[in-house]
N, C-alpha and C. Protein backbone atom coordinates (compact mmCIF):
# COMPACT_ATOMS: atom_id res chain seq x y z
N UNK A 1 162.67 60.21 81.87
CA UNK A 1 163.12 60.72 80.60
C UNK A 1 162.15 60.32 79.48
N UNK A 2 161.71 59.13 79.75
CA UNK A 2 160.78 58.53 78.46
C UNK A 2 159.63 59.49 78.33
N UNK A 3 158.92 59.46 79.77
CA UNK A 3 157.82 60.19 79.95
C UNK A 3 157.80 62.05 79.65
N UNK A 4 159.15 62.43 79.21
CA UNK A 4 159.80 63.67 79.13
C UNK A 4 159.08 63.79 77.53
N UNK A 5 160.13 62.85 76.71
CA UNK A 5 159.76 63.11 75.76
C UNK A 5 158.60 62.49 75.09
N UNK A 6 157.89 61.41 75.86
CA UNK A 6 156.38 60.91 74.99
C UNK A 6 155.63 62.48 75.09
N UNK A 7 155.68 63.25 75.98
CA UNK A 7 155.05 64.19 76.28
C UNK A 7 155.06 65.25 75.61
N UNK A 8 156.86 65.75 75.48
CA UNK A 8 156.67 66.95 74.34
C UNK A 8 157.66 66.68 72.93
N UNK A 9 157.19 65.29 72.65
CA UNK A 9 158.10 64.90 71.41
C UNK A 9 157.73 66.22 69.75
N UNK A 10 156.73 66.46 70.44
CA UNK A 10 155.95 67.63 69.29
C UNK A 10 156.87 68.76 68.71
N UNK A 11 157.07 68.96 70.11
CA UNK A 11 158.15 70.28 70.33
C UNK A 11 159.64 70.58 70.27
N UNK A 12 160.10 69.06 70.57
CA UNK A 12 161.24 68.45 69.98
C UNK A 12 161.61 68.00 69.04
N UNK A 13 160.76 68.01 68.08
CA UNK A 13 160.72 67.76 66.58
C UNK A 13 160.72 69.26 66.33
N UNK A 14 160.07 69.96 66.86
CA UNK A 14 159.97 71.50 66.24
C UNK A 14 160.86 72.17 66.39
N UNK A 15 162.02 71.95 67.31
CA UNK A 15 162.92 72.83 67.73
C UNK A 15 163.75 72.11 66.85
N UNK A 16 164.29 70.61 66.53
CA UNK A 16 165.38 70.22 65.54
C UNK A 16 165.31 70.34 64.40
N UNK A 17 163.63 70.74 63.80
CA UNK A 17 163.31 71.01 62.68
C UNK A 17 164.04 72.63 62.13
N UNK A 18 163.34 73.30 63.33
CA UNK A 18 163.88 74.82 63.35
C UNK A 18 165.18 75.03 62.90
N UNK A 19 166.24 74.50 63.95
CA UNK A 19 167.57 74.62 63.91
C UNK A 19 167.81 74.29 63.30
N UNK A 20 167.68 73.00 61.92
CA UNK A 20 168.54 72.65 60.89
C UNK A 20 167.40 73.69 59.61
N UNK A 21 166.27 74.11 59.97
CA UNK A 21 166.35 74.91 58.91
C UNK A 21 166.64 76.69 59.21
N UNK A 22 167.31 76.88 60.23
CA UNK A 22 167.80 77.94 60.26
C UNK A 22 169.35 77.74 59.76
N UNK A 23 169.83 76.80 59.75
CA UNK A 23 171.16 76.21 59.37
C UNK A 23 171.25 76.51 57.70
N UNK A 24 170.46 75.73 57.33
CA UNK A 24 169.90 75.73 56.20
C UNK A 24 169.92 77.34 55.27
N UNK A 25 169.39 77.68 56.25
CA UNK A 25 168.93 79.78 55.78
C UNK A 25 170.28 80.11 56.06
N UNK A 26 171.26 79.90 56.81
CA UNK A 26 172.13 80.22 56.76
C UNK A 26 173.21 80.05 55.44
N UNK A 27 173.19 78.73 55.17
CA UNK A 27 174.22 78.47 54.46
C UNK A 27 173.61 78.86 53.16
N UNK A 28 172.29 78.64 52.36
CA UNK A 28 171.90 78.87 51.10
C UNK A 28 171.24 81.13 50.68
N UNK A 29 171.23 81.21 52.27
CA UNK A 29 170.96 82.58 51.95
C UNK A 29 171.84 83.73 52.30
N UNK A 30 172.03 83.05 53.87
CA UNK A 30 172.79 83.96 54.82
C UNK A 30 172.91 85.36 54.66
N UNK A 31 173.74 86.02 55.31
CA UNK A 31 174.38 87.82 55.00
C UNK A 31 175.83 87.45 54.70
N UNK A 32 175.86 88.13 53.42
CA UNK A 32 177.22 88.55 53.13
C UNK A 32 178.43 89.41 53.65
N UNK A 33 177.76 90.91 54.26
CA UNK A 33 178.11 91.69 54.49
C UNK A 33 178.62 91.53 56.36
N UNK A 34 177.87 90.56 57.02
CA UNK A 34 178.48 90.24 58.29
C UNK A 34 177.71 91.18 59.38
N UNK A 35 176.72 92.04 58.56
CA UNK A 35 175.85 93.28 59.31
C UNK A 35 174.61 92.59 60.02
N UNK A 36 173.75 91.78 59.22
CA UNK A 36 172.80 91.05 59.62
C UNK A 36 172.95 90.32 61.08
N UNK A 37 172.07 90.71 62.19
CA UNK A 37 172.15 90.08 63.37
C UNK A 37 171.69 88.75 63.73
N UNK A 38 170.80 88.41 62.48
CA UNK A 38 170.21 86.69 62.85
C UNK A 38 171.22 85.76 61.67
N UNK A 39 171.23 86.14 60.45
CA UNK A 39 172.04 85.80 59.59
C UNK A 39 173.85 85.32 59.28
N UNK A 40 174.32 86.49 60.35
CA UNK A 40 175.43 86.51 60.45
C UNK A 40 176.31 84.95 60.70
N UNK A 41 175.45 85.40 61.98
CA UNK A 41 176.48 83.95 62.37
C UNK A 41 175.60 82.39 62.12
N UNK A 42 176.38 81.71 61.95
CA UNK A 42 175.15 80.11 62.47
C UNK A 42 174.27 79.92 63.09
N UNK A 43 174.77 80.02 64.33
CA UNK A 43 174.70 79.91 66.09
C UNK A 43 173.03 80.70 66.19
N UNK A 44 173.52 82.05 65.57
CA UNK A 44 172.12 82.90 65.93
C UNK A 44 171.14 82.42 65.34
N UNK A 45 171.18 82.01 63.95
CA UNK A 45 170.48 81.75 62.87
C UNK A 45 170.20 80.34 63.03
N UNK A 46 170.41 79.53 63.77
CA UNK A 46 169.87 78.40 64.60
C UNK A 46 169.14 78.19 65.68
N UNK A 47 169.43 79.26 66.48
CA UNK A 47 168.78 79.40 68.03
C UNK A 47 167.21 79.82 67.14
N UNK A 48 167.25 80.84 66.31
CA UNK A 48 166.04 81.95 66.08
C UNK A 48 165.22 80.52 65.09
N UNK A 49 165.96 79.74 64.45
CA UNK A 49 165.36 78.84 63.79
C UNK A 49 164.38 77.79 64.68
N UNK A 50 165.05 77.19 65.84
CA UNK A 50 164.86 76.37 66.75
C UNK A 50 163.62 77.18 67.27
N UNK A 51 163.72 78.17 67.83
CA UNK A 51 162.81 79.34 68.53
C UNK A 51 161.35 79.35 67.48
N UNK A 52 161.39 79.43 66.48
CA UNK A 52 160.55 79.46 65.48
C UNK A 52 159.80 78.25 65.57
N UNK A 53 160.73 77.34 65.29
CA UNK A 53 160.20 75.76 65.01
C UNK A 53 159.21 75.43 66.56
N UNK A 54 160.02 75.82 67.89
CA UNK A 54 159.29 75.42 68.98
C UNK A 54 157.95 76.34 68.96
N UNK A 55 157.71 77.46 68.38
CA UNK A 55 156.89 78.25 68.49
C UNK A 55 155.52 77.31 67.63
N UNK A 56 155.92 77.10 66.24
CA UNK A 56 155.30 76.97 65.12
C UNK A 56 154.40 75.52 65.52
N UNK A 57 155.36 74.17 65.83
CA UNK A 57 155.04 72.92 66.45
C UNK A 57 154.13 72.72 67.99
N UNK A 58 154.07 74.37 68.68
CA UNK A 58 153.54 74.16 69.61
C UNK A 58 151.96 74.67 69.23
N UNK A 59 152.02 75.06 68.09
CA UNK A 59 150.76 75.42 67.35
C UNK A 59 149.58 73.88 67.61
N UNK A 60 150.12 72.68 67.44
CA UNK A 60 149.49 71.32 66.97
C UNK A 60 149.46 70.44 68.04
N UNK A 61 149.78 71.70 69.21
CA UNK A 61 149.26 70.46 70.57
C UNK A 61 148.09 70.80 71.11
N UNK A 62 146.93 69.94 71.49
CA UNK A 62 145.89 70.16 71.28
C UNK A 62 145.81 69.72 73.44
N UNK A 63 144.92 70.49 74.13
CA UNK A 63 145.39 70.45 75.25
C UNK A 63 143.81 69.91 75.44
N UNK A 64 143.46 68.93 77.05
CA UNK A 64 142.27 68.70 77.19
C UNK A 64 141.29 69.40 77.97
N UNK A 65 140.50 69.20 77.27
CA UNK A 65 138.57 70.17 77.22
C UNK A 65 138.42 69.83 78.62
N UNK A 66 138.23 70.40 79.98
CA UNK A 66 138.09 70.61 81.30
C UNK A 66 136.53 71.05 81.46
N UNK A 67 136.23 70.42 81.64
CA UNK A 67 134.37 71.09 81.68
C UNK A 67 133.98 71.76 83.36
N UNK A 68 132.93 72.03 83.29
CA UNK A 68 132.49 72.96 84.63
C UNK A 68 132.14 72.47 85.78
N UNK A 69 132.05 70.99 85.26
CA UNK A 69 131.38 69.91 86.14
C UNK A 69 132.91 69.16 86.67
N UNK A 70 133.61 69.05 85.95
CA UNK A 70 135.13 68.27 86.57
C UNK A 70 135.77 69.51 87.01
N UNK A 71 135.44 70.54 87.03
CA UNK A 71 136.28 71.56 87.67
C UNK A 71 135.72 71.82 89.20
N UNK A 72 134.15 71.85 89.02
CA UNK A 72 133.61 71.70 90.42
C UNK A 72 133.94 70.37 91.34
N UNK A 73 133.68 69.13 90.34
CA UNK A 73 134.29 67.36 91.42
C UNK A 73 135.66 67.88 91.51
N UNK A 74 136.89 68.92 91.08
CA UNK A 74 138.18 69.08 91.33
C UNK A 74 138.21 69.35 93.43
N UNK A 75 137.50 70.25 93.29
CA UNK A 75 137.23 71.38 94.29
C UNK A 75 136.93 70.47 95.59
């Protein structure tokens, strides 16, 4: 579990970030009218927040440089 999250703590920050600011969009903007499909409810307007945030945070993981020479010693 530790090794779970030392690994993608990035992304887990991005997804709780998401969801409380889709929470957020909800309560200070939301839809009035009950028509809006992300707006409407919480729930949606949290998932799509979370979804965002994991998207946005996975922007800043930086993955390692594999060269031609450790790909051939792989082999």
């Amino acid at each position: 579990m530790k090794k779970l999250l030392s690994k993608y703590w990035i992304r887990i920050i991005g997804i709780l970030l998401g969801a409380l600011g889709g929470y957020i969009y909800y309560i200070k903007i939301g839809c009035n009218t009950g028509t809006c499909p992300i707006t409407s409810d919480p729930t949606n307007s949290m998932l799509y927040g979370a979804l965002m945030g994991f998207l946005l945070f996975g922007l800043f993981i930086t993955s390692k440089k594999v060269t031609a020479k450790e790909k051939l010693d792989k082999k």
